[in-house]
C-alpha atoms as a PDB file:
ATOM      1  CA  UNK A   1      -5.672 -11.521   1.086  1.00  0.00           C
ATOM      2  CA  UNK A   2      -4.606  -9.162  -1.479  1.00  0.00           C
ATOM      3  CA  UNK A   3      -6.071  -9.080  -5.104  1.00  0.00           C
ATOM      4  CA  UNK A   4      -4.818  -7.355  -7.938  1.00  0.00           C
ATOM      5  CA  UNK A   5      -4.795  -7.319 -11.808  1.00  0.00           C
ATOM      6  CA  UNK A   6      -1.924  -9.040 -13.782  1.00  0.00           C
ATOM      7  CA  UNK A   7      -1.368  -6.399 -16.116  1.00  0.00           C
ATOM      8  CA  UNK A   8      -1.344  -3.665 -13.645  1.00  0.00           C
ATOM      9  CA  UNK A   9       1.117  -5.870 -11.585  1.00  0.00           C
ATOM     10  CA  UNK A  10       3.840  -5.646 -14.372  1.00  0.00           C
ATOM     11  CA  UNK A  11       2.902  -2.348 -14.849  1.00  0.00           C
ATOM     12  CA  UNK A  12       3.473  -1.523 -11.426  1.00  0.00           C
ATOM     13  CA  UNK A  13       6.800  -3.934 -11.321  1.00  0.00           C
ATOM     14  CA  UNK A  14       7.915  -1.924 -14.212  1.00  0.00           C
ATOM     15  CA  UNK A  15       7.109   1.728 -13.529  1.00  0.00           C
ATOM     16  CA  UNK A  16       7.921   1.147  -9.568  1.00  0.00           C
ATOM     17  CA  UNK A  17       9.832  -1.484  -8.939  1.00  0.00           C
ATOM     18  CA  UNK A  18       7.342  -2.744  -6.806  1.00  0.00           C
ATOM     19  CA  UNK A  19       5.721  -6.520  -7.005  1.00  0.00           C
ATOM     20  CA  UNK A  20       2.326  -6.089  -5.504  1.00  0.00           C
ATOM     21  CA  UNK A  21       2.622 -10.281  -5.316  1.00  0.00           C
ATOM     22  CA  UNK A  22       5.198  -9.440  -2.519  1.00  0.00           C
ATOM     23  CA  UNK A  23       4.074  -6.942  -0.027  1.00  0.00           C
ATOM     24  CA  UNK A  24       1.070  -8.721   1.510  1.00  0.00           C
ATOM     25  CA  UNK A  25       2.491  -8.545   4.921  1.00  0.00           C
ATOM     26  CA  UNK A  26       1.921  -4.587   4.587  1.00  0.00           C
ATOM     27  CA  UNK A  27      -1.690  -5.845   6.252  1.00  0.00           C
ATOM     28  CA  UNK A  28       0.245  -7.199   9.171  1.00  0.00           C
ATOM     29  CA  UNK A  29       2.525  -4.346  10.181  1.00  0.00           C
ATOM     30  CA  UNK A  30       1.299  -2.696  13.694  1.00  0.00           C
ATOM     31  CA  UNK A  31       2.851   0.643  13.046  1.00  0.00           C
ATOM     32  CA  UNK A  32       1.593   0.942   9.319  1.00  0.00           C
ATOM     33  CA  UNK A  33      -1.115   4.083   8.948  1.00  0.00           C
ATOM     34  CA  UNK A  34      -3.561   4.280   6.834  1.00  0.00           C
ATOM     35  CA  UNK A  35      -6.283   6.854   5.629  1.00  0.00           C
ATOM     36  CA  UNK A  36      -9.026   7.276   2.906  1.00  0.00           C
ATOM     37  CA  UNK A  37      -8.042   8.583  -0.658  1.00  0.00           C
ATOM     38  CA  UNK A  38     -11.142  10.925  -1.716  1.00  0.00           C
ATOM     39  CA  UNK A  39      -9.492  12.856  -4.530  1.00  0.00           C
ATOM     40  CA  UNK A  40      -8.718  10.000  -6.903  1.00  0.00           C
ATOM     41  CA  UNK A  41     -11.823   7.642  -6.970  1.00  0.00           C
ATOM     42  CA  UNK A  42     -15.709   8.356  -6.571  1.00  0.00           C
ATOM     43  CA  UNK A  43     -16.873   5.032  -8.152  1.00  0.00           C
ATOM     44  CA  UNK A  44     -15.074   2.961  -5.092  1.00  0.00           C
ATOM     45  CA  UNK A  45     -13.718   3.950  -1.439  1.00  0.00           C
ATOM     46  CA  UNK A  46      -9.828   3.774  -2.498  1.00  0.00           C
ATOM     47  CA  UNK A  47      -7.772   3.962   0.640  1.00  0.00           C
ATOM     48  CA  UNK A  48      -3.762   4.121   1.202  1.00  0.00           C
ATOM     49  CA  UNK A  49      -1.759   2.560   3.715  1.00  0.00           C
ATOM     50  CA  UNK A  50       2.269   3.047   4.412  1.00  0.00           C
ATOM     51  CA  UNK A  51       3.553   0.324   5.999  1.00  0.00           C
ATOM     52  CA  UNK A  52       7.004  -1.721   5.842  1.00  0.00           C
ATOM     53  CA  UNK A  53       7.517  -5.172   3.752  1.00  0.00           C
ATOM     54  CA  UNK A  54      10.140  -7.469   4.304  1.00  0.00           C
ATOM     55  CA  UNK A  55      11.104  -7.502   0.606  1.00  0.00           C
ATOM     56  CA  UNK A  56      10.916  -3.723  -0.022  1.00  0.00           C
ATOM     57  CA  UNK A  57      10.800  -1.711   3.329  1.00  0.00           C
ATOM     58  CA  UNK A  58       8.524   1.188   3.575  1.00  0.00           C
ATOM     59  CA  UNK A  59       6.289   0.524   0.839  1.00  0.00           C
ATOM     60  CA  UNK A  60       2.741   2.826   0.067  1.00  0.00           C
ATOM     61  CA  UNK A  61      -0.078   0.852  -1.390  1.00  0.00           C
ATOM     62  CA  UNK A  62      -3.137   1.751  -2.855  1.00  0.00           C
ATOM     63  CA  UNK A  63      -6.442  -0.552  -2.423  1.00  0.00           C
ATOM     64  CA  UNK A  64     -10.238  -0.689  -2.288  1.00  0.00           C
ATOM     65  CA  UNK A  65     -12.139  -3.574  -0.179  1.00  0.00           C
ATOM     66  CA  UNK A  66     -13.805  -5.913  -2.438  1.00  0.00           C
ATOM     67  CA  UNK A  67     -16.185  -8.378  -0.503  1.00  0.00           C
ATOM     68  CA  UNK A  68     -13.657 -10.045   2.172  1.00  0.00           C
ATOM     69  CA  UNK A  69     -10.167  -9.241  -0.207  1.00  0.00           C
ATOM     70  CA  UNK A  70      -8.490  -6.480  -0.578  1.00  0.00           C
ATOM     71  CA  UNK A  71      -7.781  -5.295  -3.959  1.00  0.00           C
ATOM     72  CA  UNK A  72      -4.306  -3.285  -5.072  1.00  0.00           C
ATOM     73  CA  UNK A  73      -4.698  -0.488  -7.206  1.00  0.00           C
ATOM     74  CA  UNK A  74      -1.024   0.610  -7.208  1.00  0.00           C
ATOM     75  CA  UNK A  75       2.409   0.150  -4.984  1.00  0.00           C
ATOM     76  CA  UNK A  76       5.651   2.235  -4.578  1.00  0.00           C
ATOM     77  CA  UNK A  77       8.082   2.809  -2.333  1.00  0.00           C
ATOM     78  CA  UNK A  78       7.173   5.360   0.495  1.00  0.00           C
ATOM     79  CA  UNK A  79       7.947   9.172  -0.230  1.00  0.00           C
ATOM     80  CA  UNK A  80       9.924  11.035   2.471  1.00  0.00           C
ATOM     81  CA  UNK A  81       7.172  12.411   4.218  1.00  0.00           C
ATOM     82  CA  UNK A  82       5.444   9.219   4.582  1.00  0.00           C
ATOM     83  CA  UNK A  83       8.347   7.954   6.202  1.00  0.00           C
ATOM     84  CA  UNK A  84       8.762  11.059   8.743  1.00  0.00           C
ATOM     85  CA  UNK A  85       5.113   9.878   9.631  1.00  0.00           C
ATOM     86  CA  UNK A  86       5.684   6.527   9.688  1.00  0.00           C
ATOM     87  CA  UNK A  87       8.875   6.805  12.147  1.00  0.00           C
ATOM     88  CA  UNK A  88       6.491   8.865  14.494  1.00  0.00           C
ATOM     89  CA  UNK A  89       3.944   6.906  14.710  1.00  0.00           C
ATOM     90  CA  UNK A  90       6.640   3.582  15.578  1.00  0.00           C
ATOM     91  CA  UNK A  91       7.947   5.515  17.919  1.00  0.00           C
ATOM     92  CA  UNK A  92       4.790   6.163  19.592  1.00  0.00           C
ATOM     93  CA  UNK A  93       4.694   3.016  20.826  1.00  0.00           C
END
């Protein structure tokens, strides 16, 4: 399940284009990557995943486990190199 604070939804919606209340299924996608973000947070373990969402495609998401949820910090559409990684690792399997 993903968490995430109102405000910085709109803000996010607003500054992104992004509605972290629709890309949940970024959790579910097999060929998504993901990888710890050290430079930005010491207070929690922030992590990013790129994955794809059916209602904005390749979508990056930042998060931090809290308990059993899993909390959104921030959402935007994938950059290009993201992508280039992305496609590789789909077509490794």
């Amino acid at each position: 399940m993903i968490t995430w604070d109102e405000s910085k939804r709109r803000k996010v919606l607003k500054d992104h284009g992004v509605d972290i209340a629709k890309i949940e299924d970024i959790l579910d996608d097999p060929f998504a990557f993901d990888y710890e973000d050290d430079e930005h947070s010491r207070a929690e373990n922030r992590r990013v995943i790129v994955g794809k969402t059916a209602a904005y495609g390749l979508v990056v998401m930042i998060y931090v486990v809290r308990g059993e949820n899993t909390h959104c910090v921030t959402a935007r559409r994938a950059e290009r190199w993201m992508a280039r990684i992305y496609e590789k690792q789909r077509k490794r399997y």
